[in-house]
Structure formats: C-alpha cells, structure tokens
Protein backbone atom coordinates (compact mmCIF):
# COMPACT_ATOMS: atom_id res chain seq x y z
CA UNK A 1 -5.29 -62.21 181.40
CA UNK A 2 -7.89 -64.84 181.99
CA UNK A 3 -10.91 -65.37 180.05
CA UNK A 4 -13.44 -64.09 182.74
CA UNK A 5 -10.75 -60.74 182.91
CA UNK A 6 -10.98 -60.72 179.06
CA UNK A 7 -15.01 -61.32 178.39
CA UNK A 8 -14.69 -64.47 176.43
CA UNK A 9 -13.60 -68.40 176.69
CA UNK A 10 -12.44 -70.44 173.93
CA UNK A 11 -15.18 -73.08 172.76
CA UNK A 12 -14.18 -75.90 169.65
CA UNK A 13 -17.26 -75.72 167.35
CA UNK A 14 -16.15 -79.42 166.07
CA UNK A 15 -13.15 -80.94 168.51
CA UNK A 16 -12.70 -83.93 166.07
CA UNK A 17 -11.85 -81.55 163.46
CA UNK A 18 -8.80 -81.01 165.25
CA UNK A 19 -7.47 -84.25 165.15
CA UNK A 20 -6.89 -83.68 161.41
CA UNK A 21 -4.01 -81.16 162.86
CA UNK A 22 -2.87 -82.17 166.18
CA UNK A 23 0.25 -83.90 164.88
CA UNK A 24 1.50 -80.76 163.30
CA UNK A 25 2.03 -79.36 166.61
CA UNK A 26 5.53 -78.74 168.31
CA UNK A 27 3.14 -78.06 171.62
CA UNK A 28 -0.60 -78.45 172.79
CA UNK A 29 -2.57 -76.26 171.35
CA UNK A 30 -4.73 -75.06 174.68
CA UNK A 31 -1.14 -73.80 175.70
CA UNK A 32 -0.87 -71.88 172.55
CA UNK A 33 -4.25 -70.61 173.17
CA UNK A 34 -3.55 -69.51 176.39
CA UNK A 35 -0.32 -67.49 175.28
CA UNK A 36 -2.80 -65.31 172.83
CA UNK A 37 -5.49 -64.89 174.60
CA UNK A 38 -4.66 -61.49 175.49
CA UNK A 39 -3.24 -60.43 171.76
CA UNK A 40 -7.09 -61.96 170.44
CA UNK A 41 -9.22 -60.29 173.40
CA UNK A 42 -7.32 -56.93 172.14
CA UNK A 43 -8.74 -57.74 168.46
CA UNK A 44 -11.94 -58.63 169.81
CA UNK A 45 -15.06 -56.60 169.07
CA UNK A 46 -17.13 -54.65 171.08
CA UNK A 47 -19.46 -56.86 172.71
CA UNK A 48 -23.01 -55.35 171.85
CA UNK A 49 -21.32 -55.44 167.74
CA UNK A 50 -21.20 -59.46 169.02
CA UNK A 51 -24.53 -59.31 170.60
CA UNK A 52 -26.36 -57.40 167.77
CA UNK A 53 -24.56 -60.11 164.98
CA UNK A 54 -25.32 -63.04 166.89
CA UNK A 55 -28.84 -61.85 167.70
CA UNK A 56 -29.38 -61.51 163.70
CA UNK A 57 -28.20 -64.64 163.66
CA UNK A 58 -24.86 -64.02 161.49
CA UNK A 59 -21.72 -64.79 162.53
CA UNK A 60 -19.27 -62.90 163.23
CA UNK A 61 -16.00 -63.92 161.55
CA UNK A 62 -12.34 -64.02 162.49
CA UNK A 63 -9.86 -65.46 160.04
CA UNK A 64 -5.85 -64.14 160.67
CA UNK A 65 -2.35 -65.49 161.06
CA UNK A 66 -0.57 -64.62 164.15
CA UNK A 67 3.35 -64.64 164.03
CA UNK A 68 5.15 -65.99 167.32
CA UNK A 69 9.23 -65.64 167.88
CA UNK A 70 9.68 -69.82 167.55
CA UNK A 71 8.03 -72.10 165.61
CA UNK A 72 5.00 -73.42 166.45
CA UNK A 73 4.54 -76.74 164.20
CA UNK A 74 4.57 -78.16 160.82
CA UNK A 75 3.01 -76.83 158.29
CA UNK A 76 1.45 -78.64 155.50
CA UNK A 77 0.52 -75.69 152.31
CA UNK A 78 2.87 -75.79 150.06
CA UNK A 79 3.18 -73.68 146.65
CA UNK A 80 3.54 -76.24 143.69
CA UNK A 81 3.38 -73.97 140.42
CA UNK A 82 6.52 -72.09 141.00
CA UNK A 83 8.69 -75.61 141.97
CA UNK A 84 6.52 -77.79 139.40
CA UNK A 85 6.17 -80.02 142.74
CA UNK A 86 3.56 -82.90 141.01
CA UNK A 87 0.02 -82.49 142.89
CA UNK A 88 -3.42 -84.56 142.84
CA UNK A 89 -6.90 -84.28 144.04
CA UNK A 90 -7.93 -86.90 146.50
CA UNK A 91 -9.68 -87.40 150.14
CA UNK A 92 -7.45 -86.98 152.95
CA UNK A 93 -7.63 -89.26 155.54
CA UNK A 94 -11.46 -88.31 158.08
CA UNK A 95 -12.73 -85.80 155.57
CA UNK A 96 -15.34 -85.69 153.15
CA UNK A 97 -14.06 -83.68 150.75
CA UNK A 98 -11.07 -83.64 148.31
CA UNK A 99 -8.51 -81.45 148.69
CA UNK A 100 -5.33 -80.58 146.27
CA UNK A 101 -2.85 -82.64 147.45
CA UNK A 102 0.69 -83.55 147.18
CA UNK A 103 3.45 -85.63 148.77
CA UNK A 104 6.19 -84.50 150.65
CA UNK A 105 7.76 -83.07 154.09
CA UNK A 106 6.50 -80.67 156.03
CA UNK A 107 8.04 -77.71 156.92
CA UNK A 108 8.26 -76.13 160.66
CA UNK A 109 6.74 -72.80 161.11
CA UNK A 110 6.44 -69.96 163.73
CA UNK A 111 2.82 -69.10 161.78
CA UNK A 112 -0.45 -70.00 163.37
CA UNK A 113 -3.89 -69.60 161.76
CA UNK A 114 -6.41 -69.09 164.04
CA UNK A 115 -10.25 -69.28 162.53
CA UNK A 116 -13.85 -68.97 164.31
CA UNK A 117 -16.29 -66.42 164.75
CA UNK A 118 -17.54 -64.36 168.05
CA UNK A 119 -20.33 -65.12 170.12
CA UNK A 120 -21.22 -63.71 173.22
CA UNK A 121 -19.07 -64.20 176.04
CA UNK A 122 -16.57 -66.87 173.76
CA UNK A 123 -14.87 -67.10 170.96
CA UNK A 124 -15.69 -70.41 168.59
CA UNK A 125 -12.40 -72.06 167.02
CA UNK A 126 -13.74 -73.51 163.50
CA UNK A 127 -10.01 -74.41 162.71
CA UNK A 128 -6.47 -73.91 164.24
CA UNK A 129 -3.23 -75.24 162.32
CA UNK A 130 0.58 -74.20 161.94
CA UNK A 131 0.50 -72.05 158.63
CA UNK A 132 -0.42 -69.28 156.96
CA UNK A 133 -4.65 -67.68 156.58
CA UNK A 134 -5.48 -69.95 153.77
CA UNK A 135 -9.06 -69.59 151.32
CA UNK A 136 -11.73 -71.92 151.79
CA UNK A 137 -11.35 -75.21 149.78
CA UNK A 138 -12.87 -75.14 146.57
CA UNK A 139 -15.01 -77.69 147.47
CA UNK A 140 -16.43 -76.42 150.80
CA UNK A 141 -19.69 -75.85 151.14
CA UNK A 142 -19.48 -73.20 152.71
CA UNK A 143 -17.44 -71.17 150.18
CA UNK A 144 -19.56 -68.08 149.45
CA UNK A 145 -19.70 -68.43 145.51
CA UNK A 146 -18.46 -64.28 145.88
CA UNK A 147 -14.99 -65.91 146.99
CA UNK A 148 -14.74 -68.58 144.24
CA UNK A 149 -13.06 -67.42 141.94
CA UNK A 150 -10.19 -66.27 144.93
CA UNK A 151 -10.08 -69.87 146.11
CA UNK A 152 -9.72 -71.55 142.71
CA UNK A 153 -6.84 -69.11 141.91
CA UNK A 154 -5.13 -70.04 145.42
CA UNK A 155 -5.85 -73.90 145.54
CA UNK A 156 -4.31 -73.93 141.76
CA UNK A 157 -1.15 -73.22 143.01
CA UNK A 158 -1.06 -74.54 146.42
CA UNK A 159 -1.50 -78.02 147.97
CA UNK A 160 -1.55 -79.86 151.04
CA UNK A 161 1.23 -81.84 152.02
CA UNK A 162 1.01 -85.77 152.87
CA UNK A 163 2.35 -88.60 153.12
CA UNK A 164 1.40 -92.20 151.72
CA UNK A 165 -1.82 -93.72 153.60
CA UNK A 166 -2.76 -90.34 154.47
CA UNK A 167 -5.60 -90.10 151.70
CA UNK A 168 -7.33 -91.63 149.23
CA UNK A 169 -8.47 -91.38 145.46
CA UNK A 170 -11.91 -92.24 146.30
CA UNK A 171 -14.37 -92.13 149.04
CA UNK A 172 -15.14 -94.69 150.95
CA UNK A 173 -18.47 -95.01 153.15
C-alpha cells in the first residue's frame, strides 16, 4: 500500500532528532517505514476523528511498539535495579536535557517504537528507535505532570545505554 492508497505520508516533526538514533539501526529507517505502513494505516483513525482533533488544535497521539520477525537494531534501555548495573544522570551527546544513564553494550532487538501524532493526510514521527514504548523523560517538558509520578517510577529503574564521549556531566553552551 502506498501512502496516497492509505490517506497519509510520513512527515519528521524534527529530522535532527533522529540523528540521536540512526546508529542503532541494522537498516534505514524509511525502509522500515515503508514495511509498516500498511500495519499503521490499519491503526489509523478515522479521518474526520483527525480532522476534528487537529482543528481543536490537540494532537492526536500515537505511542506503540511494533514487533517484527528479525531484529531491527540496537537498543539502548536497559533495566539497572534488578542487575545493580551502576547508573548516572548526565547530558547525552546533542540534547538538552539529562537523562539516566549508564555504560555498557547494546543489545540487538526485533522491537521498534514508533511515536507521533495524526494530522490530516500524514502521520508526524516525534521519535523512532529500536526498543521498547518507553515514558517520557523525567525531565521533558512536555511530561504532563498527570504522568509523573509513572515516569519517575520507570526512569528509576531503567537507563540509557552509552558509551564514553557519548555525554556529559554538565552542559555546555
């Protein structure tokens, strides 16, 4: 299916913010894009639900893992209360704001989160990575203060794995 068959094209909402992930690939992402185009158009809502939402001016959000036979990429979350795996807070390399971090390898993955919101005739990718549907960083802010508490219990545990030159303790202007 092609996106004028399916009612919507893919649009980045910030393409720099995928450099942050476009290592972690095993392939290019616009070919993994193409292969679900037809599995998201099916999970897509029914255009005048789009219309009305975007015409309030909300967004419409879409936040899910999709599953595919083969890995993917690498992914970088990793749990680190129930292995005691040492973690910090610090700035990962082209962002803004700390993260929960910790050193390591990454591990390969056949998981994909996909994360944007609908708009009329195209779908908006905020964020695509190998991995699992991850909360909001604590830090974001964008975090709805309803889903604090949720992302302070997940971040506790979980970190992002990197390597050494790949952040920083503080920022740097």
């Amino acid at each position: 299916m092609n996106p004028a068959e399916s009612g919507f094209e893919w649009i980045w909402n910030d393409p720099a913010h995928m450099d942050a992930h476009i290592r972690d690939f095993l392939t290019d992402p616009s070919d993994i894009l193409a292969s679900i185009h037809e599995q998201i158009a099916a999970l897509r809502p029914d255009e005048e639900d789009i219309q009305n939402t975007f015409e309030r001016h909300e967004e419409l959000w879409f936040h899910q893992d999709i599953q595919f036979p083969e890995p993917v990429g690498w992914t970088g979350l990793r749990e680190v209360c129930t292995d005691e795996t040492p973690s910090f807070w610090g700035y990962r390399t082209g962002r803004s704001l700390p993260s929960h971090l910790c050193l390591g390898e990454k591990e390969q993955t056949a998981w994909l989160c996909l994360w944007g919101r609908w708009e009329p005739g195209r779908f908006v990718i905020h964020t695509i990575y190998p991995g699992r549907v991850a909360p909001r960083e604590i830090h974001d802010p964008e975090l709805p203060i309803e889903k604090l508490q949720e992302s302070i219990d997940f971040w506790r545990c979980h970190a992002i794995v990197v390597c050494d030159g790949e952040y920083q303790f503080t920022l740097n202007p």
